[in-house]
Protein backbone atom coordinates (compact mmCIF):
# COMPACT_ATOMS: atom_id res chain seq x y z
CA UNK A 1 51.90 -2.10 10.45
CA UNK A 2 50.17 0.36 8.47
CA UNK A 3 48.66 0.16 4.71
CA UNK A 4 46.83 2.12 2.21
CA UNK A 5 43.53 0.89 1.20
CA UNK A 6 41.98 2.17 -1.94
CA UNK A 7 38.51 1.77 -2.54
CA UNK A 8 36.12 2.44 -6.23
CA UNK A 9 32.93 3.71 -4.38
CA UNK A 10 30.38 3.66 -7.28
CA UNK A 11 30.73 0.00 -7.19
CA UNK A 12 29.79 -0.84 -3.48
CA UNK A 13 26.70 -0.84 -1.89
CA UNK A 14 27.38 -0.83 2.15
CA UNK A 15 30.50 -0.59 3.94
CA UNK A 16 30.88 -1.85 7.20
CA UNK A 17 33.48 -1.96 10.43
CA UNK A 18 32.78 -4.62 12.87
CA UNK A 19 35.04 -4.93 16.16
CA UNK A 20 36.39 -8.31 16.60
CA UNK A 21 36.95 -10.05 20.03
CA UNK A 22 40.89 -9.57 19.08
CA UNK A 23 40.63 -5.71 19.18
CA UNK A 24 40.99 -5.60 15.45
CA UNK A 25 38.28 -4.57 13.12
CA UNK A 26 36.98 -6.32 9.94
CA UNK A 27 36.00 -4.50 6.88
CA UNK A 28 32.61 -5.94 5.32
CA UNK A 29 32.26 -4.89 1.64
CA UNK A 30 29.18 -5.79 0.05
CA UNK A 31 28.99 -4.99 -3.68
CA UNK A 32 26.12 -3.66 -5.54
CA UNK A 33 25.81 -6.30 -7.77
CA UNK A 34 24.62 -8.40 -4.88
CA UNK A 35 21.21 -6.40 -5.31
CA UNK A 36 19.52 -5.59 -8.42
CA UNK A 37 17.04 -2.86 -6.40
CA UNK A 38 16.24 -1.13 -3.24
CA UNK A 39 12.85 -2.29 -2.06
CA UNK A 40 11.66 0.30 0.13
CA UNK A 41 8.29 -0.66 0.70
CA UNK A 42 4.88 -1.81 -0.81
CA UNK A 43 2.88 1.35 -1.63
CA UNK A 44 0.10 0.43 -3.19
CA UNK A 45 -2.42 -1.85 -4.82
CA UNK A 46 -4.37 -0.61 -8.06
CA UNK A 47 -7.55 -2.61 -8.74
CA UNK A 48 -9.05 -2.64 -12.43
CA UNK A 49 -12.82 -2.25 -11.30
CA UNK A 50 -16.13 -2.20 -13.25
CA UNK A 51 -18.13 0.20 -11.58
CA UNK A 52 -16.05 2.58 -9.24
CA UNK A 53 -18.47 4.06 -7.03
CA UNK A 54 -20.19 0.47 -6.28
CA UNK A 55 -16.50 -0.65 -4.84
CA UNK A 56 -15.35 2.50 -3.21
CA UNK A 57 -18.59 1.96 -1.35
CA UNK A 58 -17.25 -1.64 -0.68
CA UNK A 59 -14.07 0.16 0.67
CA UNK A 60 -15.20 3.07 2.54
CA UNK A 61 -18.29 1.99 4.13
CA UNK A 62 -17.64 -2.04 4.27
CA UNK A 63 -13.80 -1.92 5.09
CA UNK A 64 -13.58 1.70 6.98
CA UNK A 65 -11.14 2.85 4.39
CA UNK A 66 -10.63 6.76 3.41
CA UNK A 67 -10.61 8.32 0.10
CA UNK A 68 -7.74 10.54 -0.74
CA UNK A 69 -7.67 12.94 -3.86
CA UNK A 70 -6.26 11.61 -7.05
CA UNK A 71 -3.57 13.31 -8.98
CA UNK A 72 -5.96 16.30 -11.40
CA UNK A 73 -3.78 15.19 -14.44
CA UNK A 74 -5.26 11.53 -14.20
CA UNK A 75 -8.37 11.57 -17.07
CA UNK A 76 -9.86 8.19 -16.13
CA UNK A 77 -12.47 7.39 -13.49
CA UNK A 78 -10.92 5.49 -10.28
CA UNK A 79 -10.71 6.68 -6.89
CA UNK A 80 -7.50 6.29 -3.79
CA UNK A 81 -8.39 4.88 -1.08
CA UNK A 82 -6.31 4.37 2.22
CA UNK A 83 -6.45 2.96 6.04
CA UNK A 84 -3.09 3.33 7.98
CA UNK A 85 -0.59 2.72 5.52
CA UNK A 86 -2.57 0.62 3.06
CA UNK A 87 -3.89 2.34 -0.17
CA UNK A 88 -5.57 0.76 -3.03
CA UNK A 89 -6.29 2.80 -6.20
CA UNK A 90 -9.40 1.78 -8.05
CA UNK A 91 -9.50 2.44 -12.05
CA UNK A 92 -12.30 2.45 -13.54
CA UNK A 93 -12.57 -0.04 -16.79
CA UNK A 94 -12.69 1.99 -20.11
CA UNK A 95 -14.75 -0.37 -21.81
CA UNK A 96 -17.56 -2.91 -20.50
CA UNK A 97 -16.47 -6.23 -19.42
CA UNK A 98 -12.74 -5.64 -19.16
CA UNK A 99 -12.47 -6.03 -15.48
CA UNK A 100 -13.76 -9.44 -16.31
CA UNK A 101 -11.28 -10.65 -18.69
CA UNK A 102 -8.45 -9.74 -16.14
CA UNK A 103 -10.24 -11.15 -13.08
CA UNK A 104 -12.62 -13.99 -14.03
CA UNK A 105 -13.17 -15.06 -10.40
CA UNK A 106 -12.36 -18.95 -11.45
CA UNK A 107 -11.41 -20.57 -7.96
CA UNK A 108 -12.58 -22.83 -6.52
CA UNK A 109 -14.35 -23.28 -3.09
CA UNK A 110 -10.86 -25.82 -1.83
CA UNK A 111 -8.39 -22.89 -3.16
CA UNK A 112 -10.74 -20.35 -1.30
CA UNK A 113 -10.88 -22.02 1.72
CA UNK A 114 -7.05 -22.29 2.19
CA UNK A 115 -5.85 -19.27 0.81
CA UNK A 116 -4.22 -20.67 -2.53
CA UNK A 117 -5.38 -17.76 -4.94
CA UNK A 118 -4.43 -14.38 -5.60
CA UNK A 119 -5.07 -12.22 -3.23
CA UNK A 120 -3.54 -9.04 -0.77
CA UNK A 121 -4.26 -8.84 2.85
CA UNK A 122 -4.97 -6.21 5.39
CA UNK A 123 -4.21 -7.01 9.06
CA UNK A 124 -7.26 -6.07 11.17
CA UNK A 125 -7.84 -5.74 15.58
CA UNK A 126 -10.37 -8.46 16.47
CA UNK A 127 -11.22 -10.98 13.82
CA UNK A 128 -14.18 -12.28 15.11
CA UNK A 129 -15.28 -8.64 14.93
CA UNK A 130 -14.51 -8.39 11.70
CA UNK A 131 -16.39 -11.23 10.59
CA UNK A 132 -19.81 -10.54 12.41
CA UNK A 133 -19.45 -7.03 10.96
CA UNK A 134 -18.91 -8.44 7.12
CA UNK A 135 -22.28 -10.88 8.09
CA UNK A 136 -24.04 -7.93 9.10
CA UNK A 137 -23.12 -6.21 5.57
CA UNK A 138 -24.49 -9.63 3.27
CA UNK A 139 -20.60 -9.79 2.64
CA UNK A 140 -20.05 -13.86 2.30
CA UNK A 141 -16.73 -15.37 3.91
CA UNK A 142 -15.18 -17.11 1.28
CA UNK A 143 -12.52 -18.85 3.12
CA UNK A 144 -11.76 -19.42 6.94
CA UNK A 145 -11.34 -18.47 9.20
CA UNK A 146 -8.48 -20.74 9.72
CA UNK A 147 -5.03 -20.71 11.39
CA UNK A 148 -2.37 -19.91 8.75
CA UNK A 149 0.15 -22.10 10.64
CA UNK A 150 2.33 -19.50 11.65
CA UNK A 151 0.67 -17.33 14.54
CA UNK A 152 -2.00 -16.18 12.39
CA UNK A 153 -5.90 -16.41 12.00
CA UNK A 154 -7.28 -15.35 8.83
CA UNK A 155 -10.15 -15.41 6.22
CA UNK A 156 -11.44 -14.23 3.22
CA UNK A 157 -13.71 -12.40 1.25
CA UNK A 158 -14.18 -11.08 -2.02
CA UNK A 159 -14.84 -7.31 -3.23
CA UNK A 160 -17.32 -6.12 -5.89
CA UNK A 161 -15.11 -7.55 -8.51
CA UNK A 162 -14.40 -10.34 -7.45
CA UNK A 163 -11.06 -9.94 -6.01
CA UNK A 164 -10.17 -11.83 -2.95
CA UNK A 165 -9.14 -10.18 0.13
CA UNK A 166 -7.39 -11.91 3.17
CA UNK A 167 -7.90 -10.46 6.71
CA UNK A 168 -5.44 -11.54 9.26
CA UNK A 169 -4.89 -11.34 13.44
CA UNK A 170 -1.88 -12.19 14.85
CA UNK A 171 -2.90 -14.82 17.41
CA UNK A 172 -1.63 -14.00 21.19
């Protein structure tokens, strides 16, 4: 038996033959409307900070990161910064105090401790290492280290401005 099958591309997101045990093949259709993007990645983090230079110091020097150049067109002070495939762009307030209305800092030591704030993460080697090398900076632990419950070790600290970074190890 043969047929015809006539298919409206613009309206179908992935097409798919799968062999079948019974030497026949199945056509999967799924339609775009089943997504509403393509989510290719996270690329970066921007951080509104009060004094640039005191937090790329925080980020280069404290955290090993690497500053990259900024686009020339950008007329505003910040800085890129980047470590493997993590980048954070820093952007400098344009008037006092701003960077404290948007990130008052209000948790408290419970929701620090576990983890239940706002916050982005950067995976790290060793941990421990980490931590002895944040003490040896004056940088406080804010919460942990703890296991995360799902193969993880992580803690806490917070930058310049008060935002709250997580550092993680996958346990072995």
């Amino acid at each position: 038996m043969a047929f015809l099958l006539t298919i409206d591309f613009s309206c179908i997101r992935q097409i798919s033959f799968r062999h079948t045990k019974l030497n026949t093949f199945l056509l999967v259709v799924r339609p775009r409307s089943l997504f509403s993007m393509d989510i290719r990645k996270l690329d970066h983090a921007a951080l509104l900070v009060k004094d640039v230079e005191r937090s790329r110091r925080f980020y280069v020097q404290i955290l090993g990161m690497e500053e990259v150049p900024r686009p020339r067109n950008f007329n505003f002070p910040g800085a890129w910064l980047h470590k493997g495939s993590a980048e954070i762009h820093l952007i400098g307030e344009d008037e006092p105090g701003r960077t404290a209305q948007v990130q008052p800092g209000g948790y408290s030591l419970a929701e620090l401790s576990i983890g239940h704030v706002t916050h982005f993460a950067f995976e790290v080697t060793d941990l421990e290492e980490a931590r002895q090398h944040l003490q040896a900076h004056d940088i406080a632990i804010v919460g942990g280290p703890r296991p995360r419950g799902d193969g993880v070790m992580q803690m806490y600290v917070r930058d310049p401005d008060g935002y709250i970074i997580e550092l993680f190890v996958w346990q072995k």
